[in-house]
Protein backbone atom coordinates (compact mmCIF):
# COMPACT_ATOMS: atom_id res chain seq x y z
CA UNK A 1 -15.68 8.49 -19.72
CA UNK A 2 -12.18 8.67 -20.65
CA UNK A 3 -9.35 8.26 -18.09
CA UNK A 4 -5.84 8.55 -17.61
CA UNK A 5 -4.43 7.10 -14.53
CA UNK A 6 -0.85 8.57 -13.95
CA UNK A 7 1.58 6.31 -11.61
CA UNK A 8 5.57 6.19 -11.86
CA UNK A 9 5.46 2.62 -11.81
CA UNK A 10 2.81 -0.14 -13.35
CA UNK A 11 2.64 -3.90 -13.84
CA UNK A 12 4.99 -5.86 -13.49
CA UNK A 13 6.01 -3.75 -10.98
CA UNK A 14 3.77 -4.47 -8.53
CA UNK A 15 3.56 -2.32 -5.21
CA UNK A 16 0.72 -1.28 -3.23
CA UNK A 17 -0.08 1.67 -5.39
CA UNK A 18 0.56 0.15 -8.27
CA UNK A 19 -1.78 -3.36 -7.64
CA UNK A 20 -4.43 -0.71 -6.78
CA UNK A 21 -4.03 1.24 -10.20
CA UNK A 22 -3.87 -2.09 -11.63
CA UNK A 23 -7.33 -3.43 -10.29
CA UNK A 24 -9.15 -0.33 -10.36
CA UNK A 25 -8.10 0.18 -14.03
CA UNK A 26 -9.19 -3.08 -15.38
CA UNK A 27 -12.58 -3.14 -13.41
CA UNK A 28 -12.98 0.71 -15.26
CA UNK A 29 -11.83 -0.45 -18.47
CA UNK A 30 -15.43 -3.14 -18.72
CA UNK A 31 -17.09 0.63 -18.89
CA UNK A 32 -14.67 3.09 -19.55
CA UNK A 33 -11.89 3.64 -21.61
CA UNK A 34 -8.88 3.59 -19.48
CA UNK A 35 -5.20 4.61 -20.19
CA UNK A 36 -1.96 4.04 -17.84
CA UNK A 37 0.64 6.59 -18.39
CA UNK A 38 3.92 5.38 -16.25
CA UNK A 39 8.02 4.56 -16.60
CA UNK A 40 9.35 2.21 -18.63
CA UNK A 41 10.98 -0.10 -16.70
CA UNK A 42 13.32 -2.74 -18.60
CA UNK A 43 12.07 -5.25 -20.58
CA UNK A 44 8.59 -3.67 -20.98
CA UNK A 45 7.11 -2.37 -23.83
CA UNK A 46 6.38 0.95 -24.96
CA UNK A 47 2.94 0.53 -25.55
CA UNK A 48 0.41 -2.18 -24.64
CA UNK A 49 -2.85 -3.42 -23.79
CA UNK A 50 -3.45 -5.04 -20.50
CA UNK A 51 -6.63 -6.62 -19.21
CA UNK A 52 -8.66 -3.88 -21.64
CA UNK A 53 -6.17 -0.89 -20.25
CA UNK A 54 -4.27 0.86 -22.68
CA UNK A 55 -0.64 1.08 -21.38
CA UNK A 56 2.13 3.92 -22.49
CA UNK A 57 5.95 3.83 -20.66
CA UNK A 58 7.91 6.80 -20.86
CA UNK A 59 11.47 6.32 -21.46
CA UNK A 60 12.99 6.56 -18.28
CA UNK A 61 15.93 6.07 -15.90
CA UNK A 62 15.38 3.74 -13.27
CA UNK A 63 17.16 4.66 -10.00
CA UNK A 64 17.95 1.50 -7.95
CA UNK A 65 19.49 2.88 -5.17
CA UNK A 66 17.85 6.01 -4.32
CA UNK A 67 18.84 8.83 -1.69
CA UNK A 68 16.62 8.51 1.13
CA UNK A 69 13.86 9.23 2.04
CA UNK A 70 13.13 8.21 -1.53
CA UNK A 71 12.20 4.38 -2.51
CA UNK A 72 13.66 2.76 -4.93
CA UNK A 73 12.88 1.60 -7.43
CA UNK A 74 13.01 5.62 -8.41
CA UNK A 75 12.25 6.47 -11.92
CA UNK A 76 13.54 9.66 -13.42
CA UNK A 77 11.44 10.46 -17.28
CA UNK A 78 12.51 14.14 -19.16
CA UNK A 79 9.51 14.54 -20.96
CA UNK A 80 6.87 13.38 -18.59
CA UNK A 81 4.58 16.78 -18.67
CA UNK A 82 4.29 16.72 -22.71
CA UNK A 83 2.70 13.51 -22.66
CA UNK A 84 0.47 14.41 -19.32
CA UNK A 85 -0.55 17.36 -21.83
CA UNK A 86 -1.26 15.31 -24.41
CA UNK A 87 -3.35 12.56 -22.47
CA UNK A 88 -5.29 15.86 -20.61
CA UNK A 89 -6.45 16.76 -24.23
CA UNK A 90 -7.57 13.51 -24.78
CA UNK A 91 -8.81 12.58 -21.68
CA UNK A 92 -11.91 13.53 -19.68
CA UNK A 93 -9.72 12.66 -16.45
CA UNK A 94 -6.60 13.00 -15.45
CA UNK A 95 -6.26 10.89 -12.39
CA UNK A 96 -2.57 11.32 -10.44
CA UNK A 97 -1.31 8.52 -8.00
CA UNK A 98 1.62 10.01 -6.97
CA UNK A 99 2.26 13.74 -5.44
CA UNK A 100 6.04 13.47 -5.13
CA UNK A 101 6.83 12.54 -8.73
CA UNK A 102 5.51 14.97 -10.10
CA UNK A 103 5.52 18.79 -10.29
CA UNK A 104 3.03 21.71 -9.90
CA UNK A 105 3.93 22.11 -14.27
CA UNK A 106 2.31 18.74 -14.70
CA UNK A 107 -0.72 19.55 -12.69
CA UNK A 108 -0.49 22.96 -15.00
CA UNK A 109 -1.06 21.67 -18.34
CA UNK A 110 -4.09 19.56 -17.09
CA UNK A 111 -5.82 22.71 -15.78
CA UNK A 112 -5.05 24.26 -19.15
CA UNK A 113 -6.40 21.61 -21.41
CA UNK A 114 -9.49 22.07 -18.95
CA UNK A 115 -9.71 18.26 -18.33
CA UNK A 116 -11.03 17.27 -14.99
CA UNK A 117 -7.82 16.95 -12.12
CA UNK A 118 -7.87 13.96 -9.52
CA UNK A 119 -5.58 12.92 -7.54
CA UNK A 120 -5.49 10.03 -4.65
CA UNK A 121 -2.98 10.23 -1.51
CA UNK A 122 -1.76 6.78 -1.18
CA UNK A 123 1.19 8.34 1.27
CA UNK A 124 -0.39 10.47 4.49
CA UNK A 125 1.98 13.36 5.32
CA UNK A 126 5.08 11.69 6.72
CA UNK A 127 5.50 12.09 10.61
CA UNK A 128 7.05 10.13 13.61
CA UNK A 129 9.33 8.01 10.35
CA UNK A 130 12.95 9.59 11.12
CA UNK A 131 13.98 12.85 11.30
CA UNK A 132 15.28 13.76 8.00
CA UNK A 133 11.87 12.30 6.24
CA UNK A 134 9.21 13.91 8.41
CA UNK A 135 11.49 17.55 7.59
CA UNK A 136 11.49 16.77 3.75
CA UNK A 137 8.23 15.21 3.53
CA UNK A 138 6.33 18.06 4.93
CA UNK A 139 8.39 21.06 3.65
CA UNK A 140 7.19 19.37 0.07
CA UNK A 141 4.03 19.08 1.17
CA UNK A 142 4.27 22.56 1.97
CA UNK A 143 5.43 23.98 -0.87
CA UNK A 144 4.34 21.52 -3.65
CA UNK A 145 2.16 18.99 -1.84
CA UNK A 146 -0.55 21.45 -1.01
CA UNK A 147 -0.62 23.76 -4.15
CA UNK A 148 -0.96 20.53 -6.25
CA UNK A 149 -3.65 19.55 -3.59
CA UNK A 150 -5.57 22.81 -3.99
CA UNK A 151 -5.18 22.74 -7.94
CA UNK A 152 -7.31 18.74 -8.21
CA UNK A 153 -10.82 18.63 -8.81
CA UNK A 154 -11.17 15.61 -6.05
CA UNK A 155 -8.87 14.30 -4.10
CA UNK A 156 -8.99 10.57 -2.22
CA UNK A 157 -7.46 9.35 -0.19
CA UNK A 158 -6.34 5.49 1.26
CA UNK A 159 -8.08 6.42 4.54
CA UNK A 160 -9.50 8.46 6.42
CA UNK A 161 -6.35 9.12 8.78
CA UNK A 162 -4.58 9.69 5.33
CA UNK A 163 -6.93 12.83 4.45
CA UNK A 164 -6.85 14.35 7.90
CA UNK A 165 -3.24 14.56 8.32
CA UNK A 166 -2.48 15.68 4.82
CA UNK A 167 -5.23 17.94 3.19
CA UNK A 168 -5.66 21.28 4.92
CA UNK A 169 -9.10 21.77 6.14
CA UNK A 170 -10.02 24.46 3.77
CA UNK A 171 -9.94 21.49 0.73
CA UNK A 172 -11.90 18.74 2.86
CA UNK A 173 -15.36 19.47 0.95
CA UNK A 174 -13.31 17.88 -2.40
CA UNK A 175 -12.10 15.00 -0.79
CA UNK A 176 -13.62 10.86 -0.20
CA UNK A 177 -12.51 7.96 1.16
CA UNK A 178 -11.48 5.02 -0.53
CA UNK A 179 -9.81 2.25 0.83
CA UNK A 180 -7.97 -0.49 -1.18
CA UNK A 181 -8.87 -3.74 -1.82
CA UNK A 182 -8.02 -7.68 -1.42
CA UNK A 183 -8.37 -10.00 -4.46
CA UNK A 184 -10.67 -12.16 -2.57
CA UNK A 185 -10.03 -15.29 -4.84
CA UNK A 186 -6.43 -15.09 -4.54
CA UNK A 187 -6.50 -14.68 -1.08
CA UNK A 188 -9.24 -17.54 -0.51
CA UNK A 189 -9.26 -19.34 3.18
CA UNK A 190 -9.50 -22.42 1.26
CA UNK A 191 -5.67 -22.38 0.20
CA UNK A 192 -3.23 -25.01 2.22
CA UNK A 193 -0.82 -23.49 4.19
CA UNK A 194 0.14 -26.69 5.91
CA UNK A 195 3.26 -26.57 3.17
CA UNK A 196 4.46 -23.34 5.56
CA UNK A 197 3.80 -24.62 8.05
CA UNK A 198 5.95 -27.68 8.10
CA UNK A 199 9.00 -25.70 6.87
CA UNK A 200 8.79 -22.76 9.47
CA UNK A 201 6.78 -24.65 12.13
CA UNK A 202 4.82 -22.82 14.49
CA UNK A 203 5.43 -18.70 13.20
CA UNK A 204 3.72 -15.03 13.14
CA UNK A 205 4.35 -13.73 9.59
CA UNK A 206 4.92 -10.15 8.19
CA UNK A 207 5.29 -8.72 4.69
CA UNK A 208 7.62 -5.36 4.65
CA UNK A 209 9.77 -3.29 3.13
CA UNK A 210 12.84 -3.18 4.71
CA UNK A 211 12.97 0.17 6.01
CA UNK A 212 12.80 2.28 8.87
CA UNK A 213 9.05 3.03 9.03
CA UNK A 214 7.65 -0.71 9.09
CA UNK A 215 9.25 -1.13 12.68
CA UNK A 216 10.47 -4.16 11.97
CA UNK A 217 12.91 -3.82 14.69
CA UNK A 218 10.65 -4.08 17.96
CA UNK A 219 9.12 -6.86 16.26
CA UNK A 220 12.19 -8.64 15.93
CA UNK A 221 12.87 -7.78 19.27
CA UNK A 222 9.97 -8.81 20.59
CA UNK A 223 10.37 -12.73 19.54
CA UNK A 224 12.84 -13.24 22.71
CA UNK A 225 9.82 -13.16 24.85
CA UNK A 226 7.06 -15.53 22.04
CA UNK A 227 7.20 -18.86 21.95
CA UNK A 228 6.68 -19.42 18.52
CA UNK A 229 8.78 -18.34 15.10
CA UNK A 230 8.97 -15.35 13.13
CA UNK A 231 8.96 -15.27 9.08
CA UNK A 232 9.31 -11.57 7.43
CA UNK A 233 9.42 -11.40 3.75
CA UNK A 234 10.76 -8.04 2.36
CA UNK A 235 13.55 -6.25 0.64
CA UNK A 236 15.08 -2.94 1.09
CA UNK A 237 17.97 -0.96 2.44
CA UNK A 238 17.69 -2.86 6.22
CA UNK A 239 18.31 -5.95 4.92
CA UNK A 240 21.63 -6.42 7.19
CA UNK A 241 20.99 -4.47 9.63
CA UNK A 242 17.73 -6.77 10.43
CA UNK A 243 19.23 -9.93 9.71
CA UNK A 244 22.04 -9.08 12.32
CA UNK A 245 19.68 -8.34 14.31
CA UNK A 246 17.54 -11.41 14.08
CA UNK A 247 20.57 -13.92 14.05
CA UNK A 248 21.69 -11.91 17.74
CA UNK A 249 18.03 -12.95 18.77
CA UNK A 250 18.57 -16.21 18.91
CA UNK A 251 14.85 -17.43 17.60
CA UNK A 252 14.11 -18.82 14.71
CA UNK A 253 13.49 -15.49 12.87
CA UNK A 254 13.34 -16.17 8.83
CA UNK A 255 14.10 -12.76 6.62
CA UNK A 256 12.87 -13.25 2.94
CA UNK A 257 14.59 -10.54 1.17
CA UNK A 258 13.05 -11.93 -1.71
CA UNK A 259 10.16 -11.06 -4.66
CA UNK A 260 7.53 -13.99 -3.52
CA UNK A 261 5.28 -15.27 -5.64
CA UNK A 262 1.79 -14.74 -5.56
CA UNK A 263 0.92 -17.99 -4.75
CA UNK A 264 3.23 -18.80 -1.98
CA UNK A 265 2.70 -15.55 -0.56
CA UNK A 266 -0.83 -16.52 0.19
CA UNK A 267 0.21 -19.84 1.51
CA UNK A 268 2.73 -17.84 4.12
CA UNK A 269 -0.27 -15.88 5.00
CA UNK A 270 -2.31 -18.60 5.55
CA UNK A 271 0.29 -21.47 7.32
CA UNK A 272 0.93 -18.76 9.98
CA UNK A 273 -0.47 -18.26 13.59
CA UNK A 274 -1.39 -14.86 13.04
CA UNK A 275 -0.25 -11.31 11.16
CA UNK A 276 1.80 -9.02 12.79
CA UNK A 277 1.97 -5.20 11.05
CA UNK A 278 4.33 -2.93 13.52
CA UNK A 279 4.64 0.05 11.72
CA UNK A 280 5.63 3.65 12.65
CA UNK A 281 3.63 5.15 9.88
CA UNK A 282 1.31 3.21 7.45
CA UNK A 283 -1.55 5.26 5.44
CA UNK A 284 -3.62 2.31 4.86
CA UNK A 285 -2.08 -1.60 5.15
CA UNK A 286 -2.73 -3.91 2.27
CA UNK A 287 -1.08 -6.39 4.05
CA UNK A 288 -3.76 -6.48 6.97
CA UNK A 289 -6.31 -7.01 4.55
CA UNK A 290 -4.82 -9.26 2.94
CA UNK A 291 -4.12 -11.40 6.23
CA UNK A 292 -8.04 -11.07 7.15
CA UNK A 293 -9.07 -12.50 3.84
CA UNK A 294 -7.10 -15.62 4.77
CA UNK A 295 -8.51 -15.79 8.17
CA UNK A 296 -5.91 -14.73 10.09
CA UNK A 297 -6.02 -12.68 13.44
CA UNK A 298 -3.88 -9.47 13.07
CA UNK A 299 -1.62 -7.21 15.22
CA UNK A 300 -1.07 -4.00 14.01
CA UNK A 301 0.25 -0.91 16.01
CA UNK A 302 -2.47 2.11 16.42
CA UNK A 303 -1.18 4.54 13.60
CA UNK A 304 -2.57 5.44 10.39
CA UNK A 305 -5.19 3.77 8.77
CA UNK A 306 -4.59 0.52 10.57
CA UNK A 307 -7.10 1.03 13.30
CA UNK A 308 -9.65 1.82 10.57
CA UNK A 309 -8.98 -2.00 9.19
CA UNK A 310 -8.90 -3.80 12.38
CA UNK A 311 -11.41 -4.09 15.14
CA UNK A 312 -11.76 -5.51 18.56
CA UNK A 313 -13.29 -8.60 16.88
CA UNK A 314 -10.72 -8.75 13.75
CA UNK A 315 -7.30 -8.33 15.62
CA UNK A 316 -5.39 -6.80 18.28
CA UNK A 317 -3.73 -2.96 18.36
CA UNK A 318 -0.91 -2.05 20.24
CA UNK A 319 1.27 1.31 20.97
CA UNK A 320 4.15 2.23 18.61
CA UNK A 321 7.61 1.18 19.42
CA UNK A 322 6.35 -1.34 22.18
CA UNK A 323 8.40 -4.57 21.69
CA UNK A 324 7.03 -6.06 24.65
CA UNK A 325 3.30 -5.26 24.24
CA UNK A 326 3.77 -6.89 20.47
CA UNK A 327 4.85 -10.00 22.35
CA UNK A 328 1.82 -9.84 24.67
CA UNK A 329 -0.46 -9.87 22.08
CA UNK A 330 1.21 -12.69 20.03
CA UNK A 331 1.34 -14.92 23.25
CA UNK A 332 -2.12 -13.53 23.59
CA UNK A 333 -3.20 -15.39 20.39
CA UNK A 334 -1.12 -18.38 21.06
CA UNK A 335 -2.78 -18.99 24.62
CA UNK A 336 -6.35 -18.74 23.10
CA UNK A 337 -6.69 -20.62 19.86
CA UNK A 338 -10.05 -20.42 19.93
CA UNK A 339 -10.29 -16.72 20.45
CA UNK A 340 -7.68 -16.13 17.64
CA UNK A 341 -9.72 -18.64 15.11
CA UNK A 342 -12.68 -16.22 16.01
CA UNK A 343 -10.83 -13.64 15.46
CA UNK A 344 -9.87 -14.82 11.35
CA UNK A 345 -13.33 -15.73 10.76
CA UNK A 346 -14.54 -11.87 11.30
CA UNK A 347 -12.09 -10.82 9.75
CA UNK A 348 -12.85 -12.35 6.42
CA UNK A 349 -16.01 -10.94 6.88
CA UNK A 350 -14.98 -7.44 7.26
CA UNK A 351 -12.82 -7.67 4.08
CA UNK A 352 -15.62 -9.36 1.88
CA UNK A 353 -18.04 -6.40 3.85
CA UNK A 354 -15.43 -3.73 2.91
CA UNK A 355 -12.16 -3.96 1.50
CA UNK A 356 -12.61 -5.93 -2.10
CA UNK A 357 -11.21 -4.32 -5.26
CA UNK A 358 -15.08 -3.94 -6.25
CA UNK A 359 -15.56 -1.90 -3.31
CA UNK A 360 -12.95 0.36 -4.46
CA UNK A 361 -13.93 0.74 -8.26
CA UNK A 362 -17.32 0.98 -6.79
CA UNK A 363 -16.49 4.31 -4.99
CA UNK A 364 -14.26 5.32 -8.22
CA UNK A 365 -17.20 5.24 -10.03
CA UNK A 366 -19.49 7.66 -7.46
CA UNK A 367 -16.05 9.69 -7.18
CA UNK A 368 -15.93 10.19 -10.94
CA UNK A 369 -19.98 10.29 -11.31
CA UNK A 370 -19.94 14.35 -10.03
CA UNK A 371 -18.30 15.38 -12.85
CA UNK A 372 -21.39 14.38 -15.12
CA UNK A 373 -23.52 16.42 -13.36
């Protein structure tokens, strides 16, 4: 088969979309010719291959700062839909990773060139975030969201959670699960976190953007009543409100509004007592995976796909916007050691059971596997 995988942004960039374009792609490419069409973001090239995926940037404007409820980085291309046409002529697939980047015209010209439409939801329809991005997020849906939704061939989504509350029921016969994955040798329990562990001492860890959804507040909050540190790596646009925040606390609560590593992230992940994910919305959660692959018990609030990634024998859930039951469960794991090593073990488990990149290509490939019928 021939695919084109269609994402605003692509390595280096690397979010959680993005890594799972990335590993998907390359595992595809070992069977299937595989194109990326994205932004060009500076210093990249305009056309490349990567791992066995052919790789073409648009010229683009990249929007640092963007207007909320939009993330930055934000990348703004003029003549996105004439190369979407062209890759839908050459293309058996036309695979979308993004529904608010792009318009009902670029869904158009893939219907026209009669290549096959997909499309996965790696963003549930917003609700419960703020205000202003549950009203915009679901008037697009509305409007744009939907139509494109109706116009794909097959649509996935992150989780389960992620179809229900976006895809109308009428579309649900189209649609299929499939979860993200953990690179399970990068994230091996074998790695040293004792390096972490020194420098922070005895801590709970969290990887976040820095904005409103992630909750990061009630977790900060809730370190006045854990006896043990806090480390949060992360940028975005809270990054003073939640260090204010943190140094008021009084705890030792470490804010690393920095890009991390690879490496070191792991080692973070796997010095620390246990994950903590408080989010107010949160379609799937690398991050918990990721955490479980190292052995680590998890917290994670009962929203989104969260609850389909941890069980009573991999973590601990909790209500949203509960400061004090977050601290309950982290003193929880600190009172019973053995119950939280238990815990970590399972969970690496589940993620080698589950939640591997293979896993994920795996279901590509059934996903994709209809249209040869």
């Amino acid at each position: 088969m021939k695919i084109c995988m269609v994402n605003p942004l692509f390595v280096p960039y690397l979010g959680g979309t993005e890594k799972h374009v990335y590993e998907v792609s390359k595992r595809l490419a070992e069977k299937h010719d595989v194109t990326v069409l994205t932004a060009r973001m500076p210093g990249t090239k305009k056309e490349e291959v990567i791992d066995g995926i052919k790789i073409i940037r648009n010229p683009a404007i990249i929007i640092k700062k963007a207007p909320h409820p939009l993330p930055p980085p934000f990348p703004i291309t003029v003549d996105t839909f004439l190369q979407i046409r062209s890759q839908a002529q050459k293309n058996d697939i036309v695979h979308f990773h993004n529904r608010f980047t792009y318009s009902l015209i670029d869904f158009g010209v893939v219907k026209k060139a009669k290549s096959k439409l997909c499309m996965t939801l790696h963003n549930s329809k917003p609700q419960g975030i703020d205000q202003w991005t549950d009203l915009v997020g679901g008037t697009y849906d509305k409007f744009i969201g939907n139509p494109m939704m109706k116009m794909a061939d097959k649509i996935a989504g992150v989780s389960m959670d992620t179809l229900k509350e976006t895809v109308p029921k009428s579309m649900w016969e189209k649609t299929q699960v499939i979860y993200n994955g953990v690179n399970l040798e990068q994230y091996d329990p074998s790695i040293d976190g004792t390096p972490m562990e020194k420098k922070y001492g005895k801590y709970f860890f969290c990887v976040a953007r820095l904005i409103e959804q992630k909750g990061l507040s009630y977790l900060i909050n809730a370190m006045k009543d854990v006896d043990a540190n806090l480390v949060i790596v992360g940028k975005g646009p809270l990054e003073k409100k939640l260090k204010t925040q943190a140094k008021k606390q009084g705890k030792k609560i470490t804010l690393l509004a920095e890009r991390i590593p690879e490496h070191e992230l792991a080692q973070l992940y796997k010095g620390s007592y246990g994950y903590v994910i408080p989010s107010l919305y949160e379609p799937f959660g690398m991050v918990v995976c990721e955490a479980m692959a190292l052995e680590r018990p998890v917290i994670g609030t009962n929203i989104g796909g969260i609850p389909e990634i941890i069980t009573k024998d991999t973590g601990l859930l909790v209500k949203l916007r509960d400061s004090k039951a977050l601290a309950e469960k982290m003193t929880y794991l600190l009172d019973n050691p053995q119950e939280a090593e238990k815990m970590g073990k399972a969970g690496r488990k589940r993620v080698e059971n589950n939640f591997t990149w293979d896993h994920t290509t795996q279901a590509y490939e059934k996903f994709y596997k209809e249209f040869q019928k």
